[in-house]
C-alpha atoms as a PDB file:
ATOM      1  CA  UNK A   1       1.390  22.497   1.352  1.00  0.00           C
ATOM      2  CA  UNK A   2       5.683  22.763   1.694  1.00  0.00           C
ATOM      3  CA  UNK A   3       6.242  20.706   4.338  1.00  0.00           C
ATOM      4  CA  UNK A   4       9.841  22.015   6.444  1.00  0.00           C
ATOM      5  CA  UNK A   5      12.475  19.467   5.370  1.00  0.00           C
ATOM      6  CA  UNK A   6      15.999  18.505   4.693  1.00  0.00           C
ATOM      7  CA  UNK A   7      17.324  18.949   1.262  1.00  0.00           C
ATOM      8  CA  UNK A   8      18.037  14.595   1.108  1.00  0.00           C
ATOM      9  CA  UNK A   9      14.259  14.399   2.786  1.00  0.00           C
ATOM     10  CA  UNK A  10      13.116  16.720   0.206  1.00  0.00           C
ATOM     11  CA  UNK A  11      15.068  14.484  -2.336  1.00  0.00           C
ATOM     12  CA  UNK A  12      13.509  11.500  -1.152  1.00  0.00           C
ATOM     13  CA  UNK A  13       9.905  12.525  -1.126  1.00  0.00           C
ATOM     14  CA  UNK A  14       9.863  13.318  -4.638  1.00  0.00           C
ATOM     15  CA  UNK A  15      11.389  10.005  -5.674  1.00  0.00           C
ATOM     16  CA  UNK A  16       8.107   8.702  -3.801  1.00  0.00           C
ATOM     17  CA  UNK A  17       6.167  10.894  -5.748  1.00  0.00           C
ATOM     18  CA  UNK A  18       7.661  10.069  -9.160  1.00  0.00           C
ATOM     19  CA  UNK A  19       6.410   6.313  -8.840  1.00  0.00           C
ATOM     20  CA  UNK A  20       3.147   7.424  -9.224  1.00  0.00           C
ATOM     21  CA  UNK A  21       2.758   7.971 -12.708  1.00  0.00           C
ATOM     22  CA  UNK A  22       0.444  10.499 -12.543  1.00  0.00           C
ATOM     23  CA  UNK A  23       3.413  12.468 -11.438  1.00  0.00           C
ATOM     24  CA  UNK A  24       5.506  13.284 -13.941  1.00  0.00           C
ATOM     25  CA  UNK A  25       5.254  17.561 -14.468  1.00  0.00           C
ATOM     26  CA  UNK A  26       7.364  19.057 -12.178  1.00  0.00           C
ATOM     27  CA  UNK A  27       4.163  20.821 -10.751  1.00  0.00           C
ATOM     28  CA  UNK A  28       2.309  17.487  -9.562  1.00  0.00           C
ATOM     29  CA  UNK A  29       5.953  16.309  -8.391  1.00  0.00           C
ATOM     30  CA  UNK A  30       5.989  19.316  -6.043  1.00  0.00           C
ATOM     31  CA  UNK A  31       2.301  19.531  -4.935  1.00  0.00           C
ATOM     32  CA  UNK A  32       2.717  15.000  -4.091  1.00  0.00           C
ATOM     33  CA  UNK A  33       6.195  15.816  -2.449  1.00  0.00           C
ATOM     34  CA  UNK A  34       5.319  19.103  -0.670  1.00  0.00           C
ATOM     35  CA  UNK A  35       7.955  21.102  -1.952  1.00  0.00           C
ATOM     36  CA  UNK A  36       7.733  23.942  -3.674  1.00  0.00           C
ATOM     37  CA  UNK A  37       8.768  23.780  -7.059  1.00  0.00           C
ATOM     38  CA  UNK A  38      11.966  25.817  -7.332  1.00  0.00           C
ATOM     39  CA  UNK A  39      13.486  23.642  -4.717  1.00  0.00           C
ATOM     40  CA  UNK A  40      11.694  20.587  -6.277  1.00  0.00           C
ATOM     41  CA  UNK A  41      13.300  21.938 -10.185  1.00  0.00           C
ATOM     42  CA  UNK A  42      16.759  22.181  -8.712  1.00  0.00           C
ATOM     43  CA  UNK A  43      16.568  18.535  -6.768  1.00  0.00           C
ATOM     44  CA  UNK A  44      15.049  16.667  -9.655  1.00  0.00           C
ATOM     45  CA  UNK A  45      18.042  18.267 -12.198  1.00  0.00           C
ATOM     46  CA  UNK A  46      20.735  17.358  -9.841  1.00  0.00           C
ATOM     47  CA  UNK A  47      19.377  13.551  -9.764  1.00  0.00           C
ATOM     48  CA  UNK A  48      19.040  13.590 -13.535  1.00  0.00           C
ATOM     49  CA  UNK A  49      22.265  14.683 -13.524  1.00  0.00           C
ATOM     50  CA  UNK A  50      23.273  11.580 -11.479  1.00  0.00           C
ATOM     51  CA  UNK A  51      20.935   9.562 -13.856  1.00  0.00           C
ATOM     52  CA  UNK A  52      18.676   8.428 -11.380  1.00  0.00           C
ATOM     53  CA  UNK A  53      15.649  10.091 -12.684  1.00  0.00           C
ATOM     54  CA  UNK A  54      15.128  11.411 -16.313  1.00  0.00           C
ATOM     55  CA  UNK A  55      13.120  14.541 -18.461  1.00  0.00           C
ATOM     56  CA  UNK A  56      12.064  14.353 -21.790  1.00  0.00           C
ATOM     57  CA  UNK A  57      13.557  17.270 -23.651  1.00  0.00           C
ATOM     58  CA  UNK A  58      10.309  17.764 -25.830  1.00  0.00           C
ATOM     59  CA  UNK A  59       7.373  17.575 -22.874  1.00  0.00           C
ATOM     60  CA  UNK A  60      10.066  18.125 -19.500  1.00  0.00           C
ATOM     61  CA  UNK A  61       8.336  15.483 -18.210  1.00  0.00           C
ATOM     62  CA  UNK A  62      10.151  13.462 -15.659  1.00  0.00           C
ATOM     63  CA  UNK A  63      10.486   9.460 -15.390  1.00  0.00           C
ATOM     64  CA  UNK A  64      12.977   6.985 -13.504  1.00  0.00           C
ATOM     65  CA  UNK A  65      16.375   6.846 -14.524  1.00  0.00           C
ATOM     66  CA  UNK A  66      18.727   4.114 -15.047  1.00  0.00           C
ATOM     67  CA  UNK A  67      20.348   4.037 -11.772  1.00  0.00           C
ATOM     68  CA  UNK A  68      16.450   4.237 -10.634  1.00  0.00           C
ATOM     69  CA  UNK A  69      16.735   0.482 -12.210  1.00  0.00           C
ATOM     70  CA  UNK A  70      19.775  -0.254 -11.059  1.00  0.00           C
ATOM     71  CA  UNK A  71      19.188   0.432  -7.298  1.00  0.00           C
ATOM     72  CA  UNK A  72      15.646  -1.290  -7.894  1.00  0.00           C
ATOM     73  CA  UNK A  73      17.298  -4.506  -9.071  1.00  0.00           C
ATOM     74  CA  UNK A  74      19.294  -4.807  -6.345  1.00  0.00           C
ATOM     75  CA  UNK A  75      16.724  -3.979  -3.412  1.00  0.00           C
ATOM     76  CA  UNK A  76      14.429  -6.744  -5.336  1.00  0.00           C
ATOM     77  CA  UNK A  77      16.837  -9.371  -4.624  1.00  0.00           C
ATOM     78  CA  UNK A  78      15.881  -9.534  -0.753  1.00  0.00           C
ATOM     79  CA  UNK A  79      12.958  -7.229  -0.851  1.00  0.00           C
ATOM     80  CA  UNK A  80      10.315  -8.024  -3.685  1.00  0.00           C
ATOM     81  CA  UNK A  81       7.194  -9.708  -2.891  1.00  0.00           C
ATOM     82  CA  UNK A  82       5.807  -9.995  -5.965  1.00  0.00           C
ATOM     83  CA  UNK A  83       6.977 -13.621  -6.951  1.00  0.00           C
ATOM     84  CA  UNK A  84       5.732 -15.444  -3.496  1.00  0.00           C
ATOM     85  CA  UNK A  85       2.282 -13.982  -4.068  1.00  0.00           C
ATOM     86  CA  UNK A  86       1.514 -14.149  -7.807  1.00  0.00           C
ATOM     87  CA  UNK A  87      -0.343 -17.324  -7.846  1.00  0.00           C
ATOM     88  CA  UNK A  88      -2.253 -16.317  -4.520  1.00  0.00           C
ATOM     89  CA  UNK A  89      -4.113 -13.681  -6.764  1.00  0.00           C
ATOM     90  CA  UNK A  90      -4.266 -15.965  -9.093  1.00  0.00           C
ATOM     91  CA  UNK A  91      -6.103 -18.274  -6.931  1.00  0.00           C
ATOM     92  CA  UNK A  92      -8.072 -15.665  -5.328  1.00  0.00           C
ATOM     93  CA  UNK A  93      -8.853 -14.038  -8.411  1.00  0.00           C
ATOM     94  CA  UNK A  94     -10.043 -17.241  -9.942  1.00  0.00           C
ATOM     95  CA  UNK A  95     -12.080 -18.273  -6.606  1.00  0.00           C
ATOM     96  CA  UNK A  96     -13.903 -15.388  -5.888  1.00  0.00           C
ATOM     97  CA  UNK A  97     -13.861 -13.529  -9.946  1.00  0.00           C
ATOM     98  CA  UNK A  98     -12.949 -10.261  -7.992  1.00  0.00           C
ATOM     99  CA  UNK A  99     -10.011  -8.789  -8.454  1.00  0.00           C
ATOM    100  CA  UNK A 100      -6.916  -9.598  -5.845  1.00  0.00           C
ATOM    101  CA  UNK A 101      -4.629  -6.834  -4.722  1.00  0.00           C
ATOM    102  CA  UNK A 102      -1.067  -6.693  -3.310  1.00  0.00           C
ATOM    103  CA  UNK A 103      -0.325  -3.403  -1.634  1.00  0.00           C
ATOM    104  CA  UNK A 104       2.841  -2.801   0.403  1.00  0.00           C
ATOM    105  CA  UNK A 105       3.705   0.663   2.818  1.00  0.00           C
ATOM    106  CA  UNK A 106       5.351   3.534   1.585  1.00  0.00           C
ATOM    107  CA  UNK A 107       6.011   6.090   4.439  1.00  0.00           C
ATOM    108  CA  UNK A 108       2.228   7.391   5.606  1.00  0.00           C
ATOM    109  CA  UNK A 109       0.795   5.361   1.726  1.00  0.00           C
ATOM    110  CA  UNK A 110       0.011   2.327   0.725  1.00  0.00           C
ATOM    111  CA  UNK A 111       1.473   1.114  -3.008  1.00  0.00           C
ATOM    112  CA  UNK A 112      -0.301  -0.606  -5.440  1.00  0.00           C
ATOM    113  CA  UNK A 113       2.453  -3.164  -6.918  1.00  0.00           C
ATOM    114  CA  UNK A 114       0.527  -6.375  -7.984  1.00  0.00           C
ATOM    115  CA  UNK A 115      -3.036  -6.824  -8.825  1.00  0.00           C
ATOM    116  CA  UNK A 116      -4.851  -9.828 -10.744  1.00  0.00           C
ATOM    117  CA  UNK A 117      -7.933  -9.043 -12.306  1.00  0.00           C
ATOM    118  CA  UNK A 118     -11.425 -10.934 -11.441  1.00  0.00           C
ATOM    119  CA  UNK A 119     -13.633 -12.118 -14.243  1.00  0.00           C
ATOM    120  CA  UNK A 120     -17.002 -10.723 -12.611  1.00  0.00           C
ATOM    121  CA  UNK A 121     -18.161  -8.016 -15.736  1.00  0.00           C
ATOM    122  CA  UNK A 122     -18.314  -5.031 -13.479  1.00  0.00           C
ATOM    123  CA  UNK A 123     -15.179  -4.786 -11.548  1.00  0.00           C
ATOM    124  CA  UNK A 124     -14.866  -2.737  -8.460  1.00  0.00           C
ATOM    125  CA  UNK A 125     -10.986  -2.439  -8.879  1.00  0.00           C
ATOM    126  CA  UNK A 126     -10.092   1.708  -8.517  1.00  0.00           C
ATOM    127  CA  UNK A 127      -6.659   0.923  -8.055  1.00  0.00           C
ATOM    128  CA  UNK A 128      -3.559   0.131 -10.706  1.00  0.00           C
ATOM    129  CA  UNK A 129      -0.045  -0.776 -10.320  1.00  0.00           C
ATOM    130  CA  UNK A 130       1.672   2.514  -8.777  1.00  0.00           C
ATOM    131  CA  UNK A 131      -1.072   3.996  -7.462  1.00  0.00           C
ATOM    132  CA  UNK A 132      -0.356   5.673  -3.860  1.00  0.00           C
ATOM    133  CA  UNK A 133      -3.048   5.987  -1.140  1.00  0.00           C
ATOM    134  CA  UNK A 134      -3.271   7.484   2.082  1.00  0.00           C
ATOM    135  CA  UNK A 135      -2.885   4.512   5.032  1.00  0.00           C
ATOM    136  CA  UNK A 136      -6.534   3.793   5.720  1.00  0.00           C
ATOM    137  CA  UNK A 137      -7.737   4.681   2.724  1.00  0.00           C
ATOM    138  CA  UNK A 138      -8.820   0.622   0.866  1.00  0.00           C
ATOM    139  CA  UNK A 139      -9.215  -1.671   2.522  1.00  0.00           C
ATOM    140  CA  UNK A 140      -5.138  -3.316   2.109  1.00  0.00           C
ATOM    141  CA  UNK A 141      -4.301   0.354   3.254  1.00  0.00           C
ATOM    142  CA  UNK A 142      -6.506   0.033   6.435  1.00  0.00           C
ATOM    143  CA  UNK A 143      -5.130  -3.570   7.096  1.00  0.00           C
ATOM    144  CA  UNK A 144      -1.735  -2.089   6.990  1.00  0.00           C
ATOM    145  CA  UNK A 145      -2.525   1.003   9.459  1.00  0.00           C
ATOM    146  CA  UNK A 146      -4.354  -1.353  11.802  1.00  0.00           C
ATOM    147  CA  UNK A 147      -1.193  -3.222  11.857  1.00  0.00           C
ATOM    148  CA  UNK A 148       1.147  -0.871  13.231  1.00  0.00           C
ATOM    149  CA  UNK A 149       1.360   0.047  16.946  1.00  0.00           C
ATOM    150  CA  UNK A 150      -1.107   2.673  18.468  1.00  0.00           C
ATOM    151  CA  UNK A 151       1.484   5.413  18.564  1.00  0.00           C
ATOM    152  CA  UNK A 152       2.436   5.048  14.915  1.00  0.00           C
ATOM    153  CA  UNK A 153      -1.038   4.943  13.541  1.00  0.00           C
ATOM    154  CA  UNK A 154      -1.729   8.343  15.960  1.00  0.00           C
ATOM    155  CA  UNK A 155       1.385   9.881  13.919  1.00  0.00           C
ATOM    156  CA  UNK A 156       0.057   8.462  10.613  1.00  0.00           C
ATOM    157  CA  UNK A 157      -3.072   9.791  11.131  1.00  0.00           C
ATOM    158  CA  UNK A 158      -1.241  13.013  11.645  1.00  0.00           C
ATOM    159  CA  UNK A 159       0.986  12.874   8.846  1.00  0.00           C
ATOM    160  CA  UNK A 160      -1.792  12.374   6.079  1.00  0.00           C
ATOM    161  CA  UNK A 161      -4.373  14.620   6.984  1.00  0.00           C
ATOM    162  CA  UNK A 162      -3.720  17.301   3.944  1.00  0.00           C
ATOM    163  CA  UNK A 163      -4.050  14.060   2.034  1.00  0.00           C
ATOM    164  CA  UNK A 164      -7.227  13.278   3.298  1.00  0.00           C
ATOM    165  CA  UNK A 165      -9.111  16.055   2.127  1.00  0.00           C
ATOM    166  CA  UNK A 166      -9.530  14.453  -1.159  1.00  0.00           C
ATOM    167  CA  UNK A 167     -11.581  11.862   0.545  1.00  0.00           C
ATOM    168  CA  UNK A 168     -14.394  13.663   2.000  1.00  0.00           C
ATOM    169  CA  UNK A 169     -16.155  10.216   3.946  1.00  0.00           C
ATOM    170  CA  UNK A 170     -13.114   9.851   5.672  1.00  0.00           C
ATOM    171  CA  UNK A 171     -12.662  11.248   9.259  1.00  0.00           C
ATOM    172  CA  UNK A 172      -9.844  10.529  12.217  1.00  0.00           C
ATOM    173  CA  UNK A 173     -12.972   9.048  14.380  1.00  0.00           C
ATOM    174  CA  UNK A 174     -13.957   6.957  11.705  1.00  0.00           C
ATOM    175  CA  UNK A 175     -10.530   5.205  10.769  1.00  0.00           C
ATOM    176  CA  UNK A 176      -9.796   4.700  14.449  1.00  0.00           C
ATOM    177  CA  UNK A 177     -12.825   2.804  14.266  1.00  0.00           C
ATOM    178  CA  UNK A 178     -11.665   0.756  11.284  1.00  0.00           C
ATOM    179  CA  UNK A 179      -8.625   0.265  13.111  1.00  0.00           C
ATOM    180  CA  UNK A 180     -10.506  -1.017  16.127  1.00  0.00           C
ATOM    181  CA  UNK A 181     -12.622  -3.494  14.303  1.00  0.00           C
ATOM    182  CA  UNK A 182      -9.937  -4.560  11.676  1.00  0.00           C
ATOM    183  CA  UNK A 183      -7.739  -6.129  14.804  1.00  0.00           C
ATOM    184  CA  UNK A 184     -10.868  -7.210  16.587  1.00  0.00           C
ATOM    185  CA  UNK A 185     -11.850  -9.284  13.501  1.00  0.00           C
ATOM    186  CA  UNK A 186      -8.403  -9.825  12.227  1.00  0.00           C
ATOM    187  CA  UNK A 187      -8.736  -8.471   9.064  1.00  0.00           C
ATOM    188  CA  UNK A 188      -9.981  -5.106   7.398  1.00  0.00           C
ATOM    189  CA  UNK A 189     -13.574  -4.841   5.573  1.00  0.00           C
ATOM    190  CA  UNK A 190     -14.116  -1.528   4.242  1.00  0.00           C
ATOM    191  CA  UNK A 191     -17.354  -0.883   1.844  1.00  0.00           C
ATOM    192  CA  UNK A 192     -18.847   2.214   0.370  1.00  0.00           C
ATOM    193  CA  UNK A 193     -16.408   4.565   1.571  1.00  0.00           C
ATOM    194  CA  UNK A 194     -13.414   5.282  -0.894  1.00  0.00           C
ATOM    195  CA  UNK A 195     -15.714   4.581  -3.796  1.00  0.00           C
ATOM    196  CA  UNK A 196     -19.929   4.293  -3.574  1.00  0.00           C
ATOM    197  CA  UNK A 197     -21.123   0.787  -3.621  1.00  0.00           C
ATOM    198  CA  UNK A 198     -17.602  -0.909  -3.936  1.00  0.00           C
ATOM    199  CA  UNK A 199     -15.245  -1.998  -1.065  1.00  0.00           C
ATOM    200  CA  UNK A 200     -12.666  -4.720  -0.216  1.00  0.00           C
ATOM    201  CA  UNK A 201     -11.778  -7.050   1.839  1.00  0.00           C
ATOM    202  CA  UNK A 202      -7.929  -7.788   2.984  1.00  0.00           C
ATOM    203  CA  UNK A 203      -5.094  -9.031   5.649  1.00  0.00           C
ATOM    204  CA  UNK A 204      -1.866  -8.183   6.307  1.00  0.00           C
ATOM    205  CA  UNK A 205       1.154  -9.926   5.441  1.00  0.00           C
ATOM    206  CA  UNK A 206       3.068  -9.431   9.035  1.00  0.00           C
ATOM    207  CA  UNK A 207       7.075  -9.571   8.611  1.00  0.00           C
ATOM    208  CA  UNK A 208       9.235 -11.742  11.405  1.00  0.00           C
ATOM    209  CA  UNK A 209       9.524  -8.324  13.464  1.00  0.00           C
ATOM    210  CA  UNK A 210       5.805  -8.120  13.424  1.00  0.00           C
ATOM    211  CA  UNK A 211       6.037  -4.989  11.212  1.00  0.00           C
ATOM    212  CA  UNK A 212       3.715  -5.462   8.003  1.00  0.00           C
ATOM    213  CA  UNK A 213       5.444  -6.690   5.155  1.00  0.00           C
ATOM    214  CA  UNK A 214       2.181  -5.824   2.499  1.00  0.00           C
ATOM    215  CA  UNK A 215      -1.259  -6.757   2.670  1.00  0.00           C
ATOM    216  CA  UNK A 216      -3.793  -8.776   0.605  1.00  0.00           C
ATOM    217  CA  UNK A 217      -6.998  -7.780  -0.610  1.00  0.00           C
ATOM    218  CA  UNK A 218      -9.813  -8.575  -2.704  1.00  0.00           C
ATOM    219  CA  UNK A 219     -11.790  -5.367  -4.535  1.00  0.00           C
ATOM    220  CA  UNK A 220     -15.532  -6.273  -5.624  1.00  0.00           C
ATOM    221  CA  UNK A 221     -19.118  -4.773  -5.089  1.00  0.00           C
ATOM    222  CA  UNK A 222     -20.424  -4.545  -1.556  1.00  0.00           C
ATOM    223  CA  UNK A 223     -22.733  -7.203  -1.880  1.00  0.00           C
ATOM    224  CA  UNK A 224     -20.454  -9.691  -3.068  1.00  0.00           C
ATOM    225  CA  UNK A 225     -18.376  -9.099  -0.076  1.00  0.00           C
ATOM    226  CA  UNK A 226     -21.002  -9.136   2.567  1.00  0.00           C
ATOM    227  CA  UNK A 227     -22.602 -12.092   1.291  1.00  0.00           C
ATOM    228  CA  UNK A 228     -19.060 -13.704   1.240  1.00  0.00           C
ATOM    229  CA  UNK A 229     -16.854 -12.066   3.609  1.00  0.00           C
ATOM    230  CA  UNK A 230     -16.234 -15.415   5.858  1.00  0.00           C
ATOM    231  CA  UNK A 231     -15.266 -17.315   3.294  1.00  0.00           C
ATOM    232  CA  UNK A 232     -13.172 -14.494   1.564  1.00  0.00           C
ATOM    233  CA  UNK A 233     -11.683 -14.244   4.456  1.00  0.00           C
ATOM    234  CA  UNK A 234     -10.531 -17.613   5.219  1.00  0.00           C
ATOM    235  CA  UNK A 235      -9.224 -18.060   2.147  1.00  0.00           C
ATOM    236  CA  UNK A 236      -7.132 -14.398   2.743  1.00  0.00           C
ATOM    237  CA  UNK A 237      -6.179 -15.905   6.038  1.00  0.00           C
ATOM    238  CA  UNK A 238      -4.787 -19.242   4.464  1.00  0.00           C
ATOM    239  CA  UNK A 239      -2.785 -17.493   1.535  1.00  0.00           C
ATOM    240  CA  UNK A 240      -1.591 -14.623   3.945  1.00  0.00           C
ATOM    241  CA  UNK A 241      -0.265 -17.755   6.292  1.00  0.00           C
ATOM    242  CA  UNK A 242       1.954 -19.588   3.581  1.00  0.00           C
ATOM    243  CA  UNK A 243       3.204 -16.452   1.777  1.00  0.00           C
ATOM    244  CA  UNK A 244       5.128 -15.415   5.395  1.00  0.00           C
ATOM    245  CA  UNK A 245       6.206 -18.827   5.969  1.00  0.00           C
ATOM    246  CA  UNK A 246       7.681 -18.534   2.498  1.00  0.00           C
ATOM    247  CA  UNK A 247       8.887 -15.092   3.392  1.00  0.00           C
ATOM    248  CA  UNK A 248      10.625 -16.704   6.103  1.00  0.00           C
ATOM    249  CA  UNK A 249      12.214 -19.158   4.131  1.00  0.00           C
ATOM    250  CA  UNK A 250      13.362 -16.655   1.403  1.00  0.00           C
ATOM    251  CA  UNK A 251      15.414 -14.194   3.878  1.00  0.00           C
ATOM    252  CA  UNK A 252      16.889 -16.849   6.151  1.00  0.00           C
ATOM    253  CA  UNK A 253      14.374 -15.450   8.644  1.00  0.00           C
ATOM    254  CA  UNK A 254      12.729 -19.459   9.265  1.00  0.00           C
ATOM    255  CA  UNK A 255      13.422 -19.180  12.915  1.00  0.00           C
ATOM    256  CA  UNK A 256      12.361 -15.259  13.867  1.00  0.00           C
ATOM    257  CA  UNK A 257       8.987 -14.798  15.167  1.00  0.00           C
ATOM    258  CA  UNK A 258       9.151 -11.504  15.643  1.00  0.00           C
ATOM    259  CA  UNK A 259       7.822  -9.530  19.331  1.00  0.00           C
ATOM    260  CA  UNK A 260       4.345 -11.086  20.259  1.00  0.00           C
ATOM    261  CA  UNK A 261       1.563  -8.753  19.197  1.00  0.00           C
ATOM    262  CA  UNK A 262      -0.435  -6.667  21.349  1.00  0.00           C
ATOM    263  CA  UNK A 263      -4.299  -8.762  21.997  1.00  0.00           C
ATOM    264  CA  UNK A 264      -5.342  -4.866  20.175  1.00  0.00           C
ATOM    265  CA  UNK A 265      -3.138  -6.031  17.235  1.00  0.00           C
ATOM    266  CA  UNK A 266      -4.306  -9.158  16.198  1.00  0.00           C
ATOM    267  CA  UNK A 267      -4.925  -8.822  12.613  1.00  0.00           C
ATOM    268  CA  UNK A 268      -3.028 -12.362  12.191  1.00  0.00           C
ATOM    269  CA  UNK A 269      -5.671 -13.933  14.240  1.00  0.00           C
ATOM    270  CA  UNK A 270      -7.788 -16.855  13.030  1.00  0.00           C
ATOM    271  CA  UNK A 271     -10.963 -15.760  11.057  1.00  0.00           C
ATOM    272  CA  UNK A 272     -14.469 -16.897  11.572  1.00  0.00           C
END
């Protein structure tokens, strides 16, 4: 689907696209970005030219460039997660033998961009680094949705519907749902739904404006989720709670709060 757009908005939704790596042919670029693909071809050669992406000569296949790196390196500085919540999925890895997920938004997705892998032989982990998903769609990805305000989750839901297709269990009705419970309970369980007898478990990681910053979750069979979810979920609760106050302390941002939350948007709540 070609989705009416600005040449820069154009632009920018295929330099979404190309951090999923199963986009690299100029086809899936087009099809992830909704453009079509003479518009995408001419965009994606006039950032090579600029070196911010790249194409093999011998397969045309496209990958980051070095200003890609360059501009990354920078926005980690002040942006990048990653080092405050390393040894939480360590810990939670190790504690539960599941494997622990960080997932931050991306537009209407959720991005895979840390993951530590649980012990437990059969691991219910479907995503990888990079990997893009529809808000809603995981359990992190539903945390994240239930965490923004009702009129942005109404346009979300909007926004991804094309995308949701591909995941035939999923309906509107049903997500609102999952948004419903996830804030009523304070943090998002979602089992048998993306994949058949696997789920998570997860919480957001709210930011000092109240805006969600990432989420953490834990990926495992149902059963070992339903037969631990309070526990998993305190333990969520208790890493999610020292990685913001560390956020805080990173950006200068100690003394924000942020706005209050709605009482229908308390996924920071205390857990059972």
């Amino acid at each position: 689907m070609t989705i009416p757009s600005t040449s820069l908005q154009k632009a920018c939704r295929l330099l979404r696209a190309l951090t999923d790596a199963r986009n690299r042919r100029l086809t899936d670029l087009a099809l992830a970005a909704g453009v079509d693909k003479a518009s995408a071809l001419r965009l994606l050669e006039t950032l090579a030219a600029e070196g911010v992406v790249q194409r093999d000569p011998a397969t045309k296949a496209f990958a980051p460039g070095r200003e890609w790196l360059a501009l990354h390196a920078a926005a980690l500085q002040r942006t990048d997660l990653r080092p405050l919540v390393r040894p939480a999925l360590i810990r939670l890895a190790n504690a539960f033998e599941d494997s622990a997920i960080l997932s931050v938004p991306s537009g209407c997705e959720s991005v895979c961009i840390e993951l530590r892998l649980g012990t437990f032989p059969i691991r219910a982990n479907y995503l990888e680094i990079g990997s893009r998903r529809p808000l809603g769609v995981g359990a992190g990805s539903l945390a994240l949705l239930a965490a923004l305000p009702d009129a942005e989750v109404d346009a979300v839901l909007e926004g991804i519907a094309p995308a949701m297709r591909r995941y035939p269990r999923f309906s509107r009705p049903m997500l609102l749902e999952h948004v419903r419970a996830t804030r009523e309970r304070g943090y998002a369980v979602l089992l048998d739904v993306v994949i058949e007898r696997m789920g998570g478990i997860a919480i957001v990681l709210p930011g000092p404006d109240g805006y969600p910053l990432g989420a953490l979750s834990i990926a495992a069979l149902n059963d070992r989720i339903s037969g631990r979810e309070t526990a998993m979920a305190r333990a969520l609760k208790r890493e999610a709670d020292a990685i913001c106050q560390a956020w805080r302390r990173h950006t200068g941002d100690a003394d924000r709060r942020g706005p209050a939350r709605a009482a229908n948007h308390n996924t920071t709540e205390e857990t059972p």
